[in-house]
Protein backbone atom coordinates (compact mmCIF):
# COMPACT_ATOMS: atom_id res chain seq x y z
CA UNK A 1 246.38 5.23 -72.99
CA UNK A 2 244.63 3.79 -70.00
CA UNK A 3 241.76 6.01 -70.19
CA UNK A 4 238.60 4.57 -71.22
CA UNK A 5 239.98 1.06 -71.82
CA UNK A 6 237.74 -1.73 -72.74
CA UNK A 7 238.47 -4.71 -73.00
CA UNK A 8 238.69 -6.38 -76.74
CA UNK A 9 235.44 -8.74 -76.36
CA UNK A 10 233.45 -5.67 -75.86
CA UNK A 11 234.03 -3.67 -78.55
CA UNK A 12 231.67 -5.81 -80.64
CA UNK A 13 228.58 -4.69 -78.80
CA UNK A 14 230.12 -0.92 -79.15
CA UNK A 15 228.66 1.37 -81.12
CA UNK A 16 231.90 3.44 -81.92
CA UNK A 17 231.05 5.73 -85.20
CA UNK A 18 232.12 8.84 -84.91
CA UNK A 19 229.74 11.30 -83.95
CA UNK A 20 228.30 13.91 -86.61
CA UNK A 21 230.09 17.27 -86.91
CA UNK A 22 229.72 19.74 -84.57
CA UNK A 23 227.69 22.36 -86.23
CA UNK A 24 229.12 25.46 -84.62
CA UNK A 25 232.92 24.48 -86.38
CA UNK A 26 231.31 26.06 -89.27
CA UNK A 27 231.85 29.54 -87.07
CA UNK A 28 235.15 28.26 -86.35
CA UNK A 29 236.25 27.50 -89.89
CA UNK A 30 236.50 30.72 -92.25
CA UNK A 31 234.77 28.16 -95.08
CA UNK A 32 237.54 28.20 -97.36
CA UNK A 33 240.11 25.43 -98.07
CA UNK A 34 242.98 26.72 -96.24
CA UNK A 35 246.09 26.62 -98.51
CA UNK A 36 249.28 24.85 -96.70
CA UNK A 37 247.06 22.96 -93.99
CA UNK A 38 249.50 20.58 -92.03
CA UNK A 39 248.46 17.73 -90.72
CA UNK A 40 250.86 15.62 -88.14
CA UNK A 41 250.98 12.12 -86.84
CA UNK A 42 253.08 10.68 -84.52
CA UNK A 43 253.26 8.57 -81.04
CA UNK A 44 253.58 9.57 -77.38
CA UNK A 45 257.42 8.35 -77.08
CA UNK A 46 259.98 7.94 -79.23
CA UNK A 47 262.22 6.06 -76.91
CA UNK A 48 260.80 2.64 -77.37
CA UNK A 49 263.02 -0.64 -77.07
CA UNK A 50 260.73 -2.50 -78.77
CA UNK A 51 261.15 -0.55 -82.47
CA UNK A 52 264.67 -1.52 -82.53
CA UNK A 53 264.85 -4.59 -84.68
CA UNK A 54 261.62 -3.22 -86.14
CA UNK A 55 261.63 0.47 -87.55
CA UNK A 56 265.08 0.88 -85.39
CA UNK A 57 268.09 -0.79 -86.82
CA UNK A 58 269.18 -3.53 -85.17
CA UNK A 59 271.79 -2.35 -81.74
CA UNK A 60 270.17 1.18 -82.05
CA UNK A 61 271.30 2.74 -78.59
CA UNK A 62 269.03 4.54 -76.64
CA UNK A 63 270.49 7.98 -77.27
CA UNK A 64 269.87 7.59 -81.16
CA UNK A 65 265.79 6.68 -80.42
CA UNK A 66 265.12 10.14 -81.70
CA UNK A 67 267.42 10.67 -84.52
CA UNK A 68 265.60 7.24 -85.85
CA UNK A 69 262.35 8.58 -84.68
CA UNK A 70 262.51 11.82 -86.93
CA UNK A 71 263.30 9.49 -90.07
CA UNK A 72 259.24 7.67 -89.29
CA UNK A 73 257.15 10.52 -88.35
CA UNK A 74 256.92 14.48 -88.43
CA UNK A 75 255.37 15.19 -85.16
CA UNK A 76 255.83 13.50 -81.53
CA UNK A 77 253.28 13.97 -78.51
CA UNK A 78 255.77 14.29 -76.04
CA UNK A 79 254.89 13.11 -72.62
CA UNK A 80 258.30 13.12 -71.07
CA UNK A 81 257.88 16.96 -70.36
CA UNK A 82 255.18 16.02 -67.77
CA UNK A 83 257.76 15.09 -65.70
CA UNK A 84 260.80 17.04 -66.59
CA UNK A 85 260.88 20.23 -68.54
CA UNK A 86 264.77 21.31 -68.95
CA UNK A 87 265.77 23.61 -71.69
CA UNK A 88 269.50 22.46 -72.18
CA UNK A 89 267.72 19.07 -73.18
CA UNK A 90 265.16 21.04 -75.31
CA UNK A 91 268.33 22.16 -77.37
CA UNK A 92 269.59 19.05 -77.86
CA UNK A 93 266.62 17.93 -79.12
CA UNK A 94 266.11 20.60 -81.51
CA UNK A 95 269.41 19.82 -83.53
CA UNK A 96 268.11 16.68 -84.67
CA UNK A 97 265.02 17.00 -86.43
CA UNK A 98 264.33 19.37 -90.02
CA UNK A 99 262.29 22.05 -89.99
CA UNK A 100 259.21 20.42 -90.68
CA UNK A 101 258.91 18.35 -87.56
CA UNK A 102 256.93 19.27 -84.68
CA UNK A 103 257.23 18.85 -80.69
CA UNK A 104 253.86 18.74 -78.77
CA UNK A 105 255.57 18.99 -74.90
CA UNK A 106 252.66 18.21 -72.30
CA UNK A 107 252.62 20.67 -69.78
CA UNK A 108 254.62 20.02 -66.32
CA UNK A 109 252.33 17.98 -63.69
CA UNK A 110 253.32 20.25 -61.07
CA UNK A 111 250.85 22.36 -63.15
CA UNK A 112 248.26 20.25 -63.88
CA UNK A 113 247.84 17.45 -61.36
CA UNK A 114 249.93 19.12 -57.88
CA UNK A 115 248.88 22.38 -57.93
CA UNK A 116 245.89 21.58 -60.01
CA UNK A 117 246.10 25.11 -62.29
CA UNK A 118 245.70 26.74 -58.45
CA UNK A 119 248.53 29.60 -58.18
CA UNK A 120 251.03 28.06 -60.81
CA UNK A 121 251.92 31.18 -63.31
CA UNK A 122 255.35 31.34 -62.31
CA UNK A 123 255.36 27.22 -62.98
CA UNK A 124 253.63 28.03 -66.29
CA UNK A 125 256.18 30.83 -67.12
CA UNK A 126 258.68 28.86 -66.31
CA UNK A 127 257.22 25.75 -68.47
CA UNK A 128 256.77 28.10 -71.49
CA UNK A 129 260.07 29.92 -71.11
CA UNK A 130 261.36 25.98 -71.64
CA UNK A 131 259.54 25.22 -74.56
CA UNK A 132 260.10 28.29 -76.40
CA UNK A 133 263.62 26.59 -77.04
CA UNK A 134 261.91 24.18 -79.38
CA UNK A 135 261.27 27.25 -81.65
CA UNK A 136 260.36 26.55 -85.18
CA UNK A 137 260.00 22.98 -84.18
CA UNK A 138 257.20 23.81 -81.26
CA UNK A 139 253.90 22.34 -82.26
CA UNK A 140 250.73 22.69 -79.80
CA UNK A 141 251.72 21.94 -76.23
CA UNK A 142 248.68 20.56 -74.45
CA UNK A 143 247.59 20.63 -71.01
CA UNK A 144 245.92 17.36 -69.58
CA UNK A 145 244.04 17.76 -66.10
CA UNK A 146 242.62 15.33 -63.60
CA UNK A 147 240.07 12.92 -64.26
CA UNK A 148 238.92 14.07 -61.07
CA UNK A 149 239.09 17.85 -62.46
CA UNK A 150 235.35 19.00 -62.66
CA UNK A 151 233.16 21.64 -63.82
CA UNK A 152 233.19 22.81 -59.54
CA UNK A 153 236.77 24.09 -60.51
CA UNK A 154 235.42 26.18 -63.96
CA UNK A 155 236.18 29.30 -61.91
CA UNK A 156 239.69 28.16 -61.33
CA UNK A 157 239.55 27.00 -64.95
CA UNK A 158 238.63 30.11 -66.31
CA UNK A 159 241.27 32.06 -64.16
CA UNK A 160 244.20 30.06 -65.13
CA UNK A 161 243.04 30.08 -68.92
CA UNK A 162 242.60 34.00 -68.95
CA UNK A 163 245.78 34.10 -67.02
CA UNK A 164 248.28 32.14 -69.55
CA UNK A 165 246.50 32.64 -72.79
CA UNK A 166 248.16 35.04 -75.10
CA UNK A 167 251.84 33.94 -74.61
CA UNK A 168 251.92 30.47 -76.42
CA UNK A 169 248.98 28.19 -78.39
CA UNK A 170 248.26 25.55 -76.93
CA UNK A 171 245.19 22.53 -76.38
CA UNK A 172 243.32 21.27 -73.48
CA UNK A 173 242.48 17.77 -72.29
CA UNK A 174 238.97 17.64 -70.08
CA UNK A 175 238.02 14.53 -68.80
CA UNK A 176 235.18 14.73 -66.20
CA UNK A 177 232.43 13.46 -67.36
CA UNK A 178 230.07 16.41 -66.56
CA UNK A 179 232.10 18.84 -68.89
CA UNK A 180 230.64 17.25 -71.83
CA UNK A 181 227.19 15.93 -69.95
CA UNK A 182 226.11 19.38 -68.84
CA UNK A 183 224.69 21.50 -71.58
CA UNK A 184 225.33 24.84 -70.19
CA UNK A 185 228.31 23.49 -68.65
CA UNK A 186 229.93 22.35 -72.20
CA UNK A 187 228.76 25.46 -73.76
CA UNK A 188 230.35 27.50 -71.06
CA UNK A 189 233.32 25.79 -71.76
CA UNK A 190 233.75 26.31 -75.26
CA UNK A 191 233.05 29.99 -75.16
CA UNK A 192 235.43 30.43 -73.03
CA UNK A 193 238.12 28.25 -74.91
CA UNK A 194 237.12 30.36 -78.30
CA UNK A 195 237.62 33.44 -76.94
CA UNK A 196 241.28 32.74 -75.50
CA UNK A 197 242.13 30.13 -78.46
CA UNK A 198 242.67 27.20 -76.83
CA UNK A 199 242.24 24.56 -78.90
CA UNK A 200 239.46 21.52 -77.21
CA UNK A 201 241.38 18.02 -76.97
CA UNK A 202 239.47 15.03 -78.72
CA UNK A 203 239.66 11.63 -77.22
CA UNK A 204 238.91 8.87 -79.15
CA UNK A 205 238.82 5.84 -76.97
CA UNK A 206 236.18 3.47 -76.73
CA UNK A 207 235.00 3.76 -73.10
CA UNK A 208 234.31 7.20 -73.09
CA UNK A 209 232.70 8.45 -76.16
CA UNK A 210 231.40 11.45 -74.47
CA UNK A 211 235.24 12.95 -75.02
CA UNK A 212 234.76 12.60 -78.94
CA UNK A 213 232.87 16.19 -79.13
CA UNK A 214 233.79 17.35 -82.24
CA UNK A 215 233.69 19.95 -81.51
CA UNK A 216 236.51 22.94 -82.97
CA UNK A 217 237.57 25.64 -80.26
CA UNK A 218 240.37 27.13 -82.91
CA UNK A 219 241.17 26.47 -86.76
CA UNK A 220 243.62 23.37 -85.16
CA UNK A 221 242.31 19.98 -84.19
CA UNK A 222 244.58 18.30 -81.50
CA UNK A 223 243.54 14.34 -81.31
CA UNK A 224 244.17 11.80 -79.05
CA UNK A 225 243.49 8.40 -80.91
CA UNK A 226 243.06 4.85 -78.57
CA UNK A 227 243.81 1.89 -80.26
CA UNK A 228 242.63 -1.80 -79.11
CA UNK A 229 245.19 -4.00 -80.44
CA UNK A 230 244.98 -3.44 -84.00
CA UNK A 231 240.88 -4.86 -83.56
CA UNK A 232 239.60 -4.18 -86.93
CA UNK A 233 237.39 -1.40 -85.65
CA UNK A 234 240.60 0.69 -85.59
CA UNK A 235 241.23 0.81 -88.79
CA UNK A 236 237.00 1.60 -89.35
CA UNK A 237 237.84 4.78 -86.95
CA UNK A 238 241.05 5.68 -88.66
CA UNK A 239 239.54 5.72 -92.19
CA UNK A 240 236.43 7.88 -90.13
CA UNK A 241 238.73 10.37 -89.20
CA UNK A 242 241.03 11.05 -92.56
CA UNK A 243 237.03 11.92 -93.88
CA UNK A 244 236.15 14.25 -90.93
CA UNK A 245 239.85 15.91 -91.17
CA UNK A 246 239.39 16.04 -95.05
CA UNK A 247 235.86 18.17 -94.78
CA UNK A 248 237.52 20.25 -91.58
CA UNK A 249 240.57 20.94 -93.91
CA UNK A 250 238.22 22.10 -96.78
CA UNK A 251 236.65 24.21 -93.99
CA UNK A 252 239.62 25.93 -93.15
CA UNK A 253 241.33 23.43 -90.62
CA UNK A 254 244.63 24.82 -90.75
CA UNK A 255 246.81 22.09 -88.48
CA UNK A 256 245.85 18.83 -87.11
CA UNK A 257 247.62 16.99 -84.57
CA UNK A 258 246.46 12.79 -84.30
CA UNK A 259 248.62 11.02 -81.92
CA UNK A 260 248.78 7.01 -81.98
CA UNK A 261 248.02 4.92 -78.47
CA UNK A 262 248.24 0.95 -78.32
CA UNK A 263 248.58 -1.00 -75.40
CA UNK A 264 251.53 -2.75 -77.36
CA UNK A 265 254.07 0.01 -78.73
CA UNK A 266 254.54 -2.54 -81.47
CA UNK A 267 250.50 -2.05 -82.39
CA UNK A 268 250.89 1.74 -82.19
CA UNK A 269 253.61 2.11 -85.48
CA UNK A 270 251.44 -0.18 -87.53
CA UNK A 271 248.52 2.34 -86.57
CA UNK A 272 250.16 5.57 -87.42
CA UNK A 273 251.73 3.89 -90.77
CA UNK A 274 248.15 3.01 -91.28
CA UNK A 275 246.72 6.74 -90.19
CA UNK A 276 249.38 8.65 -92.44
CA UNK A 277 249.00 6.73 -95.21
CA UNK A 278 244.96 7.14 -95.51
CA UNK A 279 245.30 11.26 -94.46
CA UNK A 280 247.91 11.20 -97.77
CA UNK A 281 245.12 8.96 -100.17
CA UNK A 282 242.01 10.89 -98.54
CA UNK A 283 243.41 13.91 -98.16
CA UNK A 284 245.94 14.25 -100.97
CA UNK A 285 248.99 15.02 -98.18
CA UNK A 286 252.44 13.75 -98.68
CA UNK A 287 253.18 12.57 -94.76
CA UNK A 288 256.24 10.57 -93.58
CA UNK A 289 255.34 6.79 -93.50
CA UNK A 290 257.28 5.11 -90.87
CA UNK A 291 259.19 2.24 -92.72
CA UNK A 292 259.32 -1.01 -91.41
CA UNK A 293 263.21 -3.17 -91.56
CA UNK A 294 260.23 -5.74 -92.68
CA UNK A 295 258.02 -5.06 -94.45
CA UNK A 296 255.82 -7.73 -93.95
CA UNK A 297 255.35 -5.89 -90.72
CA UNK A 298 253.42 -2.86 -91.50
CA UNK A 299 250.32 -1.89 -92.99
C-alpha cells in the first residue's frame, strides 16, 4: 500500500499510537460480548511468486496459489476484482475454500475511479450480481474512492450510498484529507454511513494518521493495516490493535476484517502470522496461522 508511505528513517520521530476510542462506538456496539464474533486476517493477493519456496511448496504453479492460500489464512482482501469482476471465475473460486473462509472483492474501478460513483447503478448491479456467486464465502466487499474524492462530491456521495445500500454490506475507503479534518464534514459523514450501514474503512499507515478514526459506522470493523518492513513499530501497532479489537469485541464487535500490506510480499506473511497469532492470545480466537516450509522464517 502506497498510500501514506514514509520512509523507514522517519518513523522514529513518528508518533504512531493509536488514537483513543471513538466514544460514539459505544452507540454502535449493543454493550454486550457478542457470542460467535469472527475476526479475519488475510493479504491483498494470494497469487504471489514469492511464497512459493516459502509458505508455497516448492514448483507450486500459479493456478494452485489459492488452493495453498486457503490452507494460511481464512479471509483474502481481494483486489483483483478492481479490475475484473467475472462470475464464471467467482465459481471457480468458490470450490476451493471451506465454509469458513471469506472473500472481500473491491468494487470494480469503473465504479469508483471512471465514473467516480456518478450514474454507475447498473455497473454496481452488475458488480453485486457477480459477487453474490461467492455466497456463503462473501465477506465485506469494500469500495475505495479517489484520493482526489472530496467532501465537494458528499452530494454525489450521499446519492450513490442511498442508492446501493440495502442490497449487499459492504465498507468504504475515504481518503481526502478534509473528510476527517472537517468537523461537521466527518460528522456528516458518519451519520450518513450509520443510517445505511456502511461500515467506515480504517487506514493504518503512518503518513496519514488522520485515516485511523476509530471510529465504528456498523457492529463490523474493516481494517487496512500498512506495514514498514517489519520496523519494530509494527509489531507495537499490531499488539495495539488485538487490544482495541478485544474491548470492540466485548462491546459487541461482531466481525472484523485486518488485511496485511508490506512493501515486500515476503514482510506481509510474517505480519499476518504475527497479527493472527496475538488476536488468538489477546483475544482467545483460534485463527489459521500461515505455516512457514521454515520455520525459522516466521514469527
Amino acid at each position: 500500500m502506497k498510500f501514506g508511505h514514509v520512509d523507514a528513517h522517519a518513523l522514529e520521530h513518528l508518533h504512531l499510537e493509536l488514537p483513543a476510542d471513538n466514544p460514539d462506538n459505544s452507540r454502535i456496539l449493543n454493550g454486550r460480548k457478542a457470542k460467535k464474533a469472527k475476526a479475519y486476517v488475510g493479504c491483498a493477493k494470494w497469487g504471489r511468486s514469492e511464497w512459493v519456496g516459502i509458505i508455497y511448496p516448492d514448483g507450486t504453479r500459479p493456478a494452485d496459489y489459492l488452493r495453498n492460500y486457503v490452507n494460511h489464512f481464512n479471509s483474502i482482501e481481494l483486489n483483483g476484482t478492481f479490475y475484473q469482476t467475472k462470475k464464471d471465475h467467482i465459481e471457480a473460486w468458490t470450490t476451493i475454500p471451506d465454509n469458513e473462509f471469506k472473500f472481500c472483492p473491491k468494487f470494480h474501478r469503473i465504479i469508483s475511479h471512471i465514473r467516480r460513483l456518478n450514474g454507475c447503478e447498473e455497473s454496481t448491479a452488475r458488480f453485486f450480481d457477480a459477487i453474490a456467486a461467492f455466497g456463503s464465502l462473501l465477506g465485506l466487499p469494500f469500495l475505495q474512492v479517489p484520493e482526489n474524492f472530496s467532501p465537494k462530491y458528499f452530494d454525489r456521495l450521499q446519492h450513490y450510498i442511498r442508492t446501493v445500500s440495502g442490497t449487499i454490506p459492504y465498507a468504504i475507503e475515504l481518503r481526502h484529507e478534509a473528510w476527517f479534518s472537517d468537523g461537521a464534514v466527518r460528522e456528516q459523514l458518519y451519520r450518513l454511513l450509520e443510517a445505511q450501514k456502511v461500515t467506515l474503512i480504517i487506514t493504518d499507515t503512518a503518513g496519514r494518521r488522520d485515516c485511523l478514526h476509530q471510529r465504528l459506522t456498523t457492529n463490523k470493523a474493516f481494517v487496512r493495516f500498512a506495514g514498514y518492513g517489519l520496523h519494530s513499530s509494527d509489531f507495537t501497532r499490531m499488539d495495539a490493535w488485538a487490544e482495541q479489537i478485544r474491548c470492540w469485541m466485548d462491546n459487541g464487535l461482531s466481525e472484523v476484517y485486518f488485511f496485511l500490506h508490506q512493501k515486500s510480499e515476503k514482510d506481509t506473511i510474517v505480519s499476518a502470522q504475527y497479527m493472527a497469532n496475538k488476536l488468538n492470545e489477546v483475544c482467545g480466537l483460534n485463527l489459521k496461522l500461515p505455516h512457514f516450509i521454515n520455520q525459522g522464517a516466521g514469527m
